[in-house]
C-alpha atoms as a PDB file:
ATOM      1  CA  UNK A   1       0.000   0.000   0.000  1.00  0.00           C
ATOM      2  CA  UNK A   2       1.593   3.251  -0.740  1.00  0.00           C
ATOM      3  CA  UNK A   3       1.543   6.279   1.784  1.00  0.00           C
ATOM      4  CA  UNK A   4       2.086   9.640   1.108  1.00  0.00           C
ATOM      5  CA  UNK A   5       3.716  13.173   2.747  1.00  0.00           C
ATOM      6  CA  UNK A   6       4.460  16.073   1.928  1.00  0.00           C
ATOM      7  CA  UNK A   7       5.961  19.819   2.302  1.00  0.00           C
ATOM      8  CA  UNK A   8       5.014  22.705   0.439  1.00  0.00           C
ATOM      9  CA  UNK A   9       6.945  21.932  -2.184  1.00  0.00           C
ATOM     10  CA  UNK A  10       8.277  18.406  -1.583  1.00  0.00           C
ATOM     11  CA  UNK A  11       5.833  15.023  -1.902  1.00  0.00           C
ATOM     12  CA  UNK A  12       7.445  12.034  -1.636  1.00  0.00           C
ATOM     13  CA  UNK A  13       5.676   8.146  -1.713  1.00  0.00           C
ATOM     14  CA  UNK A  14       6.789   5.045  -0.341  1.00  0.00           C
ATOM     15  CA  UNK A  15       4.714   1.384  -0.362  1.00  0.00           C
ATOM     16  CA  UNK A  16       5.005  -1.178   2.093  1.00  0.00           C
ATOM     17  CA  UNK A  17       6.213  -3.800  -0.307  1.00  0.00           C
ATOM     18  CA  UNK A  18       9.960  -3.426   0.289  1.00  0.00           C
ATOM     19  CA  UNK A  19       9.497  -0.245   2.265  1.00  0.00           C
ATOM     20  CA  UNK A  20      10.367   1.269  -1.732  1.00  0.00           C
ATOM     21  CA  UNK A  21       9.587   5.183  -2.575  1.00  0.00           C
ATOM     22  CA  UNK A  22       7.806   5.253  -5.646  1.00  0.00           C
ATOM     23  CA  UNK A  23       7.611   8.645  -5.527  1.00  0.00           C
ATOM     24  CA  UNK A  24      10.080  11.909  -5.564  1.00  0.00           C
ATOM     25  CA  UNK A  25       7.812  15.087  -6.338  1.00  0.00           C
ATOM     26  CA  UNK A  26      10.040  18.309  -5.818  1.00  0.00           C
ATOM     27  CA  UNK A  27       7.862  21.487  -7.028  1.00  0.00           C
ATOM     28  CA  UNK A  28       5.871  18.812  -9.183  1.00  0.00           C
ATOM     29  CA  UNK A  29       8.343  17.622 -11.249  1.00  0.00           C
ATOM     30  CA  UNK A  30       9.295  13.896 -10.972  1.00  0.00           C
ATOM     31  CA  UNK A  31      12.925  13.104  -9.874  1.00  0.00           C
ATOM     32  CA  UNK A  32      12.256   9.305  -9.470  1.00  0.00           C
ATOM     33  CA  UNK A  33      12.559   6.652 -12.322  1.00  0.00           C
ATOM     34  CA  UNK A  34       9.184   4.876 -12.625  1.00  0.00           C
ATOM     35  CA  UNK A  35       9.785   1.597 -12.922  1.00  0.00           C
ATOM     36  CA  UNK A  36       9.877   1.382 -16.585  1.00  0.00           C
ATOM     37  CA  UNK A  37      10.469  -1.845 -18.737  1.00  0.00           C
ATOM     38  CA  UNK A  38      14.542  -1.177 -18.562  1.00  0.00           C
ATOM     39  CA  UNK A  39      14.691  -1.822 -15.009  1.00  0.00           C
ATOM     40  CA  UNK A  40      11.330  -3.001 -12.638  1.00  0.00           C
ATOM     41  CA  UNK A  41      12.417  -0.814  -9.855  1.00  0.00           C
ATOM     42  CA  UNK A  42      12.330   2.532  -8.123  1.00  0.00           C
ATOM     43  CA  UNK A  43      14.663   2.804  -5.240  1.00  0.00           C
ATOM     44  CA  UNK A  44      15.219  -0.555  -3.526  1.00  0.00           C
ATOM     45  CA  UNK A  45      16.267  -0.851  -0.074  1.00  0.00           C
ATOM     46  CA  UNK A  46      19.008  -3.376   0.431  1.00  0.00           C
ATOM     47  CA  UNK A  47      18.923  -5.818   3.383  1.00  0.00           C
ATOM     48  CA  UNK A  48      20.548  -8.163   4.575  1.00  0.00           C
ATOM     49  CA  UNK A  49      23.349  -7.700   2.095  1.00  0.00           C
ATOM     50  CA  UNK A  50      24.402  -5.756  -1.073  1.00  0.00           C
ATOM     51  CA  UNK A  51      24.745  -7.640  -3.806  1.00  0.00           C
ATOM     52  CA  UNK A  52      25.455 -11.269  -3.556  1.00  0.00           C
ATOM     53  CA  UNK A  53      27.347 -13.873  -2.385  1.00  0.00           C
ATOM     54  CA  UNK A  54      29.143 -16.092  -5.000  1.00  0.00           C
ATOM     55  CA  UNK A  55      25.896 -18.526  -5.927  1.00  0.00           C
ATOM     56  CA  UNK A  56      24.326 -16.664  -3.105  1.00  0.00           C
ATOM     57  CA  UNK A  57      25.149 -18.552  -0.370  1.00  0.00           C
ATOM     58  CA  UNK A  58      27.430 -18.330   2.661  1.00  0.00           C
ATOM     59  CA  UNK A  59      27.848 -20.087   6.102  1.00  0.00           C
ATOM     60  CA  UNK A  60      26.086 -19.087   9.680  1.00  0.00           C
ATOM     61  CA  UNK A  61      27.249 -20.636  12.893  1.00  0.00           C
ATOM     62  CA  UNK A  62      29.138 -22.943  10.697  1.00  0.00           C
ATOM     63  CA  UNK A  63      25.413 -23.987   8.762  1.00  0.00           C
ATOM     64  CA  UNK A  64      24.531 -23.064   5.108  1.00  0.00           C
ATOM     65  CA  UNK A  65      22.285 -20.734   4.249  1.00  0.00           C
ATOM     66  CA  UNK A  66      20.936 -19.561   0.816  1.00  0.00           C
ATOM     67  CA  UNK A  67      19.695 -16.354  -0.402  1.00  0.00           C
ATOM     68  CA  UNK A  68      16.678 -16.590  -2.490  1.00  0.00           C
ATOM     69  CA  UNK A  69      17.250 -13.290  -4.526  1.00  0.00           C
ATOM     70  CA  UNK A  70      19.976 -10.485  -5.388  1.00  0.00           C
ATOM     71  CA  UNK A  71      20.496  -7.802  -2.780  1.00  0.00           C
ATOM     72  CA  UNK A  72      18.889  -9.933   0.483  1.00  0.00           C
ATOM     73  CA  UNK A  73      15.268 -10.442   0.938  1.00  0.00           C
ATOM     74  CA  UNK A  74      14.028  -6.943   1.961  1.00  0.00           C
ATOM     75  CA  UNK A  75      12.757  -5.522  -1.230  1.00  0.00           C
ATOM     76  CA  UNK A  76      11.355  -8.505  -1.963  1.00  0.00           C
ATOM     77  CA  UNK A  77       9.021  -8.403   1.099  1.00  0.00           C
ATOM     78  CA  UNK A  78       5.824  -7.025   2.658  1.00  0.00           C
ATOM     79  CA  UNK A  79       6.655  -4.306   5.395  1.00  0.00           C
ATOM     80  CA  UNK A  80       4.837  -3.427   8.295  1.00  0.00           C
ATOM     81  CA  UNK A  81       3.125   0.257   7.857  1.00  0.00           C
ATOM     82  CA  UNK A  82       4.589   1.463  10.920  1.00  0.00           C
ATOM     83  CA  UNK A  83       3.038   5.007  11.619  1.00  0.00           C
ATOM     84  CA  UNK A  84       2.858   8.339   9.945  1.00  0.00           C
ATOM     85  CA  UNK A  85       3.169  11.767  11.222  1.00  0.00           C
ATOM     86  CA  UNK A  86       2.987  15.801   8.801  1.00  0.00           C
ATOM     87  CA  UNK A  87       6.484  15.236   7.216  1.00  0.00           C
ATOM     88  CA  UNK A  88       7.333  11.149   7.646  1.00  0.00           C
ATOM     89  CA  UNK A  89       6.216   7.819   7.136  1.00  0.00           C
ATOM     90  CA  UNK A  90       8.190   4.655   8.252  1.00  0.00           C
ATOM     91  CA  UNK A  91       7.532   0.802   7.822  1.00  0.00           C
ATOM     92  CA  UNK A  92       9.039  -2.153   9.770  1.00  0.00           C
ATOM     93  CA  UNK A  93      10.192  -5.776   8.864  1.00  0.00           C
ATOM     94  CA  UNK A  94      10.613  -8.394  11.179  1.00  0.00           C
ATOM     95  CA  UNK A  95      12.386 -12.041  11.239  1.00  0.00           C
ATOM     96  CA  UNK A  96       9.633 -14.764  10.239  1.00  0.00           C
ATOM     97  CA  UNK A  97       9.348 -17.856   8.363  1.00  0.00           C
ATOM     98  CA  UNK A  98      11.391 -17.055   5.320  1.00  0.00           C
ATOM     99  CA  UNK A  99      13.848 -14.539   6.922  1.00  0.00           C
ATOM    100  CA  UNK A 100      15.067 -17.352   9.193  1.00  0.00           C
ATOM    101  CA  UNK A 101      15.161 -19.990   6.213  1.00  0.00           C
ATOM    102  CA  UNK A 102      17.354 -18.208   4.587  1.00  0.00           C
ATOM    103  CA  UNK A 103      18.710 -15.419   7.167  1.00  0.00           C
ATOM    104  CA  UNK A 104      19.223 -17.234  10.618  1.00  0.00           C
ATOM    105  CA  UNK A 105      18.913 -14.211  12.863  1.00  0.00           C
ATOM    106  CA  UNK A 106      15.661 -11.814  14.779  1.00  0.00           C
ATOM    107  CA  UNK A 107      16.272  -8.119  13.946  1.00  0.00           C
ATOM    108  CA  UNK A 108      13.550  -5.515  13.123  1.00  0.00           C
ATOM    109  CA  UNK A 109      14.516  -3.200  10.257  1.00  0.00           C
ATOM    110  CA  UNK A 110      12.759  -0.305   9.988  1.00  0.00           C
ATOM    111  CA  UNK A 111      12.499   2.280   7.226  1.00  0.00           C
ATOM    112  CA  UNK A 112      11.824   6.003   7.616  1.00  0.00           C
ATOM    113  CA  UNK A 113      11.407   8.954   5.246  1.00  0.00           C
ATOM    114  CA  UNK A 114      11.305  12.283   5.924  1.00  0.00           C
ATOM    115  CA  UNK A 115      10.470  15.278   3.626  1.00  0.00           C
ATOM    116  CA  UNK A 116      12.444  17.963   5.178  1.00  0.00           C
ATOM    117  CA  UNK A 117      12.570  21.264   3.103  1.00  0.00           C
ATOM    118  CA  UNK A 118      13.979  19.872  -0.697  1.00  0.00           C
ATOM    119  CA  UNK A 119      15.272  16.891   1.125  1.00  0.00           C
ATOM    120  CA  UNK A 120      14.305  13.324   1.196  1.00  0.00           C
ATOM    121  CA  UNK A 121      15.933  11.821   4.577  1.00  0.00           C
ATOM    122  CA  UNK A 122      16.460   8.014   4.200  1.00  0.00           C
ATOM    123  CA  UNK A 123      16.674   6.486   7.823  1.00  0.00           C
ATOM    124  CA  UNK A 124      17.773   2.668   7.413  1.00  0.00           C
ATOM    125  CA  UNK A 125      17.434   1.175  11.456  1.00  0.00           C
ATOM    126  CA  UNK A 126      18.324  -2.692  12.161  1.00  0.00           C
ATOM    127  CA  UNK A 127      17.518  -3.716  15.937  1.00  0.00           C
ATOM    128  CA  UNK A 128      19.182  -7.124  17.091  1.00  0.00           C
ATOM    129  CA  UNK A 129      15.910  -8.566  18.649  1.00  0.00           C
ATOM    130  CA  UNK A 130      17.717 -11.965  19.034  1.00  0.00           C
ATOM    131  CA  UNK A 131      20.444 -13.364  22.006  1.00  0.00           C
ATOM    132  CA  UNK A 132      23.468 -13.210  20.023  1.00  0.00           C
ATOM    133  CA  UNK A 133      25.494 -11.066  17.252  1.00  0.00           C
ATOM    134  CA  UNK A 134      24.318 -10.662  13.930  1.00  0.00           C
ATOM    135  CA  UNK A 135      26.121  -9.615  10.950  1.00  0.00           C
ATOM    136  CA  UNK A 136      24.310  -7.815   7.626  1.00  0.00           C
ATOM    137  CA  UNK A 137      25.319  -4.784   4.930  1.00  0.00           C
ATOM    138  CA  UNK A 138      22.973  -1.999   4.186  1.00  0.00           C
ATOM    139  CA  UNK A 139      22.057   0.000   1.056  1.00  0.00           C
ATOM    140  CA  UNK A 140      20.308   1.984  -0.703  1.00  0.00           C
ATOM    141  CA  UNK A 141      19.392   1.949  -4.235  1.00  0.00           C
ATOM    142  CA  UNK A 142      17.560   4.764  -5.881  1.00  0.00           C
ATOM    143  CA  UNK A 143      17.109   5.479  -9.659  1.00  0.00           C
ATOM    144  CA  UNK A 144      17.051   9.166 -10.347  1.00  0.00           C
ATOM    145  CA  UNK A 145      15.776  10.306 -14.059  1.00  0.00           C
ATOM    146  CA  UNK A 146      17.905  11.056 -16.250  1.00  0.00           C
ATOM    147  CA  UNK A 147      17.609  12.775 -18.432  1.00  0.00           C
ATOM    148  CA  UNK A 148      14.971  15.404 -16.090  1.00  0.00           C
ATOM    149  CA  UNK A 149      13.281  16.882 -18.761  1.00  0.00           C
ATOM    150  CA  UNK A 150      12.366  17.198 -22.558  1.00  0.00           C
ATOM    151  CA  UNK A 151      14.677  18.408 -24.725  1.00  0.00           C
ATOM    152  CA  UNK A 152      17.776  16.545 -22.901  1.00  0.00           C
ATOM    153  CA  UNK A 153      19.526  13.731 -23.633  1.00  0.00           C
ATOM    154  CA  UNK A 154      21.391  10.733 -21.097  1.00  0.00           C
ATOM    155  CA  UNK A 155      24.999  12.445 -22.873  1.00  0.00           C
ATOM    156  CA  UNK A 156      23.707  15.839 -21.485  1.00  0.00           C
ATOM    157  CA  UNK A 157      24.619  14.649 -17.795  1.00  0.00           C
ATOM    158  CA  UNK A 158      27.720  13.657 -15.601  1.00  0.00           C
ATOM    159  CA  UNK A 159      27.588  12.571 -11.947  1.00  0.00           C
ATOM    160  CA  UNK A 160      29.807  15.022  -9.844  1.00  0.00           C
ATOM    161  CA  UNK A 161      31.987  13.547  -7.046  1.00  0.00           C
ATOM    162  CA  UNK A 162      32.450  15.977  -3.804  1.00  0.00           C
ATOM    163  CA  UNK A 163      35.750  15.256  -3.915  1.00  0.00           C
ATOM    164  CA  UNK A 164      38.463  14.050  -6.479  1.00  0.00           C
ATOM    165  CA  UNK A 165      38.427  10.048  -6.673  1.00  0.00           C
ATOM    166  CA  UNK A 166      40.417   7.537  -7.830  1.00  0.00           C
ATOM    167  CA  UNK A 167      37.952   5.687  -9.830  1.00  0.00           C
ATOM    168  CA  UNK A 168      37.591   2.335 -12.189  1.00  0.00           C
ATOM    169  CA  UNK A 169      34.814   0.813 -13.888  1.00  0.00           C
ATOM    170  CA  UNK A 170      33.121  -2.844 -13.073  1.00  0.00           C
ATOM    171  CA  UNK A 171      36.547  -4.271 -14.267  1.00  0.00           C
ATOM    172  CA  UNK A 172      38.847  -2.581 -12.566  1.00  0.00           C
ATOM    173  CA  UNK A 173      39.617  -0.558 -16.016  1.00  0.00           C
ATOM    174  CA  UNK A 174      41.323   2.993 -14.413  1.00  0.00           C
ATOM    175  CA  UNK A 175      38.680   6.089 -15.810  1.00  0.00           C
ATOM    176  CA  UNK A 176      40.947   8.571 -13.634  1.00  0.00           C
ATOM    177  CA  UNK A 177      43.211   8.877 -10.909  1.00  0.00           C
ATOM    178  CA  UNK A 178      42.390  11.876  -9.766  1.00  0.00           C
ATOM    179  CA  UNK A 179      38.718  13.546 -11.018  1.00  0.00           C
ATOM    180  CA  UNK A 180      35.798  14.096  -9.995  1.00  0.00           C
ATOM    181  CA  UNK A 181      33.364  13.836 -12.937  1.00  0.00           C
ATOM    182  CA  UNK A 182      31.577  11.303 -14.810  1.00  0.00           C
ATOM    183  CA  UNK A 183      30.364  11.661 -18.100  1.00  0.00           C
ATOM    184  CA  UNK A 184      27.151   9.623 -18.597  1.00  0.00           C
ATOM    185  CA  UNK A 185      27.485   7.464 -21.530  1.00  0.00           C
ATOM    186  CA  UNK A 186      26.099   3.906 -22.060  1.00  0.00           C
ATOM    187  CA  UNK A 187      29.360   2.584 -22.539  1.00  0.00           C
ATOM    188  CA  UNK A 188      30.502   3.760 -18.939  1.00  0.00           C
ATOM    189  CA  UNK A 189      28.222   0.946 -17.375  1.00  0.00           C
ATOM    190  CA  UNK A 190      29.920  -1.944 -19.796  1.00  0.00           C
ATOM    191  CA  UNK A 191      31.027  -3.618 -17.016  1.00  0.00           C
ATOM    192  CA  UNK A 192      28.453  -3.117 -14.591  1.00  0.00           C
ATOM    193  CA  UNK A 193      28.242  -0.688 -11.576  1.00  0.00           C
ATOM    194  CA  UNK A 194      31.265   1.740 -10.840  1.00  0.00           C
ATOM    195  CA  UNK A 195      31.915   0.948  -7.195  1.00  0.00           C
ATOM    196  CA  UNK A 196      34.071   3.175  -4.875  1.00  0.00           C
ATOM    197  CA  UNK A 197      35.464   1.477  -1.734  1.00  0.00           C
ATOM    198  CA  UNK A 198      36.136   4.036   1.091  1.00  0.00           C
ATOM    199  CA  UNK A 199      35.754   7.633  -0.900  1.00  0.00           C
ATOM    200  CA  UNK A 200      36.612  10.611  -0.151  1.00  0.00           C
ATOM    201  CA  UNK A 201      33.554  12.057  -0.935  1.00  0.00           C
ATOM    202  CA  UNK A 202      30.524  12.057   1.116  1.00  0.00           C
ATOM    203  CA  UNK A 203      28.359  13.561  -1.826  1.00  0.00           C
ATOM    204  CA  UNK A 204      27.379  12.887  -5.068  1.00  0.00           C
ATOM    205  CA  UNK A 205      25.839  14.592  -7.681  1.00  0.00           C
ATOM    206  CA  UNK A 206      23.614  14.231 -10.951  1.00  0.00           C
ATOM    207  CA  UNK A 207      23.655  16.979 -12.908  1.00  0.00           C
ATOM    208  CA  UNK A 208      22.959  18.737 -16.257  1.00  0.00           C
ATOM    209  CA  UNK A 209      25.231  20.964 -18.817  1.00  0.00           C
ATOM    210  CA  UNK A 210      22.708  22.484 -19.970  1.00  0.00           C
ATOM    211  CA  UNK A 211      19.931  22.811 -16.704  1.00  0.00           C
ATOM    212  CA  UNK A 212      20.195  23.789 -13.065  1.00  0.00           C
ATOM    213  CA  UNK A 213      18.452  20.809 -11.767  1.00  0.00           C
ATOM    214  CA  UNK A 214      20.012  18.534 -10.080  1.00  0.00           C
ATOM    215  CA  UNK A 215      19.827  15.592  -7.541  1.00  0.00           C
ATOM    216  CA  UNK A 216      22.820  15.487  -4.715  1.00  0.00           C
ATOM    217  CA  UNK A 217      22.832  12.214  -2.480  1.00  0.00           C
ATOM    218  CA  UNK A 218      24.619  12.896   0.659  1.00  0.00           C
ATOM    219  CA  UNK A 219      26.122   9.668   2.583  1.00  0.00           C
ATOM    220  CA  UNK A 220      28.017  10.866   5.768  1.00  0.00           C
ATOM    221  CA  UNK A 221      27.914   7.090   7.305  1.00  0.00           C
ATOM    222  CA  UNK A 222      28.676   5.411   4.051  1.00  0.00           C
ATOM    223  CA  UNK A 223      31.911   3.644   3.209  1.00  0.00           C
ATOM    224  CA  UNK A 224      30.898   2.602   0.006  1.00  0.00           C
ATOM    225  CA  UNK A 225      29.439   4.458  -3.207  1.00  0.00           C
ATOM    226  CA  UNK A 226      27.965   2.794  -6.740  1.00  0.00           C
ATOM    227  CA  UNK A 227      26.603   4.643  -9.847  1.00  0.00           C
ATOM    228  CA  UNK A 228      24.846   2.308 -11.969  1.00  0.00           C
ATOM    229  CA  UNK A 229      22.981   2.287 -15.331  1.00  0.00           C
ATOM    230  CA  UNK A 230      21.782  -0.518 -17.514  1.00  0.00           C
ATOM    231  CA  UNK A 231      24.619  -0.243 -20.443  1.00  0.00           C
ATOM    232  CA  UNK A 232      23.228  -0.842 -23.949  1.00  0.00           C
ATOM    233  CA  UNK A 233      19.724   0.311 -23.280  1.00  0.00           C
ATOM    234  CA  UNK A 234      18.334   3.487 -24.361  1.00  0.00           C
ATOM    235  CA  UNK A 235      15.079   2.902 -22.305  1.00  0.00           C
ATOM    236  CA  UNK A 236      16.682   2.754 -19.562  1.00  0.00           C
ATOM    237  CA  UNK A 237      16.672   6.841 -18.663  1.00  0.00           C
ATOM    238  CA  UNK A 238      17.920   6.844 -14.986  1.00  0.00           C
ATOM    239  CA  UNK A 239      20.845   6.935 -13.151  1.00  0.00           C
ATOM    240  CA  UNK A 240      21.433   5.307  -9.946  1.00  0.00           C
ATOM    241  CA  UNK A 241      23.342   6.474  -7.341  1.00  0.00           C
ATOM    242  CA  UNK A 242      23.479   4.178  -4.364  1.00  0.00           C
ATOM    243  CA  UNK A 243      25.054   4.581  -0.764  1.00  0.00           C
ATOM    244  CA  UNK A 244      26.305   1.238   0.664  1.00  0.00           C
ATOM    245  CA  UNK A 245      27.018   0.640   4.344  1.00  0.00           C
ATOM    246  CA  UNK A 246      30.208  -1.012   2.605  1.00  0.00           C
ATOM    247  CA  UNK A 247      31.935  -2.513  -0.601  1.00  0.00           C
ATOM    248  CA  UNK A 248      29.345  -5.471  -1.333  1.00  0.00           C
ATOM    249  CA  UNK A 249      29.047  -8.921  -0.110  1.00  0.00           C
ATOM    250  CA  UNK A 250      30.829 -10.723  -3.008  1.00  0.00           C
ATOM    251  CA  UNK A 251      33.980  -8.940  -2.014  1.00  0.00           C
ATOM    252  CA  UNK A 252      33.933 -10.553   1.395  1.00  0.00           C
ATOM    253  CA  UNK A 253      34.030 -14.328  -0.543  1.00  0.00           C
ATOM    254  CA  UNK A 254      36.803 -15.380   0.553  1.00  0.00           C
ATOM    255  CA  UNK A 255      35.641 -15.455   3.715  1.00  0.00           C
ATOM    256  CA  UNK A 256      32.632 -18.132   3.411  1.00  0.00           C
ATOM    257  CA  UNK A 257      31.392 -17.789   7.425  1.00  0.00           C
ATOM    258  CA  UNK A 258      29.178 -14.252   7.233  1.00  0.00           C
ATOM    259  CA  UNK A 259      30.945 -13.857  11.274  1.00  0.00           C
ATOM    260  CA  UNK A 260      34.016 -13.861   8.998  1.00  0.00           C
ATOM    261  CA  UNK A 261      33.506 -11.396   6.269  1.00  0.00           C
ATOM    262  CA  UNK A 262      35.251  -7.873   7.042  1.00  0.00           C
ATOM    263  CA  UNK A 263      33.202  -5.654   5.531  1.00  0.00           C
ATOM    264  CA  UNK A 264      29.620  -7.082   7.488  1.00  0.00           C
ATOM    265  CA  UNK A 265      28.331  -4.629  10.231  1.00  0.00           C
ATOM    266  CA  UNK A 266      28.248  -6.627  13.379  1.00  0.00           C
ATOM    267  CA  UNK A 267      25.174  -5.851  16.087  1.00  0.00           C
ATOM    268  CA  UNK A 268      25.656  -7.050  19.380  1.00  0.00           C
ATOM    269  CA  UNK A 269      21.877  -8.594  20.845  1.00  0.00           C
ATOM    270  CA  UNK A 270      19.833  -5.902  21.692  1.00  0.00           C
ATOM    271  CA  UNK A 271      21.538  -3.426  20.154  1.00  0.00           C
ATOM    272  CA  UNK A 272      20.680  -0.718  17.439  1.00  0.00           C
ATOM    273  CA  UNK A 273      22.406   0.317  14.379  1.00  0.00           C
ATOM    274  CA  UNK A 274      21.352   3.234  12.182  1.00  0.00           C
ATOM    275  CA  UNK A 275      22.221   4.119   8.792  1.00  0.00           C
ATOM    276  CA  UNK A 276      20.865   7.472   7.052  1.00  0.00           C
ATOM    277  CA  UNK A 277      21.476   8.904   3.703  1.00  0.00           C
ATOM    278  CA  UNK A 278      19.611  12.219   2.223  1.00  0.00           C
ATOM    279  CA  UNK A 279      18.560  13.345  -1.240  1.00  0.00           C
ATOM    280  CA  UNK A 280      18.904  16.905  -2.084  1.00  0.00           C
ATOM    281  CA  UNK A 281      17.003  17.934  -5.167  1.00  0.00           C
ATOM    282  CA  UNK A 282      17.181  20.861  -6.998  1.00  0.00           C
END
């Protein structure tokens, strides 16, 4: 079911299945891909891990466990509507049947947005509800259009770095030691997302030669940062740019036990871990 809030000149909309905004209204133009044929998705929210495990399965208390899908189960899943107030609305998942068939520990993960002046606050909160550590990764996912309007083209836009990066493609093909800017091409995505482990940046930008709108993700807890199109496809008009609590899962596989891998948060029972991002649109 989706839920809606808004400011005066901010609406944003989220739906329970997968705690996913659908919507990203900033004064009434749409900032949000919508879920077209090139890619079924609007902004996923990725839990239990990023990405995937080689064949998607790992070890837990020396057992093995199997994830069903890419990215953990969590967008895959029916939240809990968990309350609403003027500016926010926030949903709640909970260990159950499946979780623990393929996820062997009790958490509650809860997902709150906030429309605060032309910002979209993402609040990501896991709770260890269980008796012993747990270990997971959390992202986030969104698809931003691009291009924003008529009259501009996918070439017409770069992704801005806050700081000069040393970046690579999907391959680990150098783009530039020292830059900040992307140039949106299809070809830039031939090897899949461009992942930065540890940046210096804690903001990233899409943005357009020839418009002042823009959309600035802002990831001040984040050790990890992806920008990902679908490469070939002309359909596919969005950018992503995703915040990740780390690099993803896959680059833990050496390490087959999840208490192993180096990059997994670790939550002590009872305890509470947030995770928060923010999208500044323009």
């Amino acid at each position: 079911m989706l839920y809606t809030v808004k400011n005066h000149n901010l609406e944003i909309s989220a739906d329970t299945f997968g705690a996913e905004l659908h919507s990203v209204k900033f004064e009434g133009r749409e900032y949000l891909w919508q879920c077209g044929d090139a890619w079924k998705r609007y902004a996923p929210v990725l839990f239990p891990f990023v990405c995937s495990p080689k064949d998607k399965s790992y070890k837990a208390d020396g057992k093995d466990y199997k994830m069903k899908a890419n990215h953990g189960f969590a967008r895959d899943m029916e939240f809990e509507f968990a309350g609403q107030t003027g500016n926010s609305i926030e949903f709640v998942l909970k260990d159950n049947e499946d979780t623990l068939s393929q996820y062997p520990y009790n958490f509650e993960f809860t997902v709150r947005y906030t429309a605060e002046g032309n910002c979209v606050k993402v609040e990501n909160t896991v709770k260890n509800t269980g008796g012993r550590t747990m270990y997971f990764y959390v992202g986030g996912h969104p698809a931003f259009n691009c291009p924003l309007q008529e009259g501009e083209t996918f070439e017409d836009y770069y992704v801005e770095y806050e700081k000069n990066e040393k970046i690579s493609d999907g391959a680990g093909n150098p783009i530039t030691d020292c830059g900040n800017v992307l140039n949106m091409t299809r070809a830039l995505f031939d090897n899949d997302a461009i992942i930065i482990d540890k940046p210096y940046s804690k903001a990233v930008s899409l943005k357009c030669r020839s418009s002042e709108h823009s959309v600035t993700v802002k990831y001040p807890q984040s050790d990890c940062i992806a920008v990902w199109s679908p490469t070939g496809d002309d359909s596919a008009k969005f950018v992503c740019l995703e915040p990740w609590t780390s690099v993803p899962v896959y680059a833990d596989d050496e390490f087959e036990d999840i208490e192993k891998k180096p990059h997994a948060v670790s939550l002590d029972a009872g305890k509470i871990f947030s995770y928060s991002y923010t999208i500044e649109l323009r």
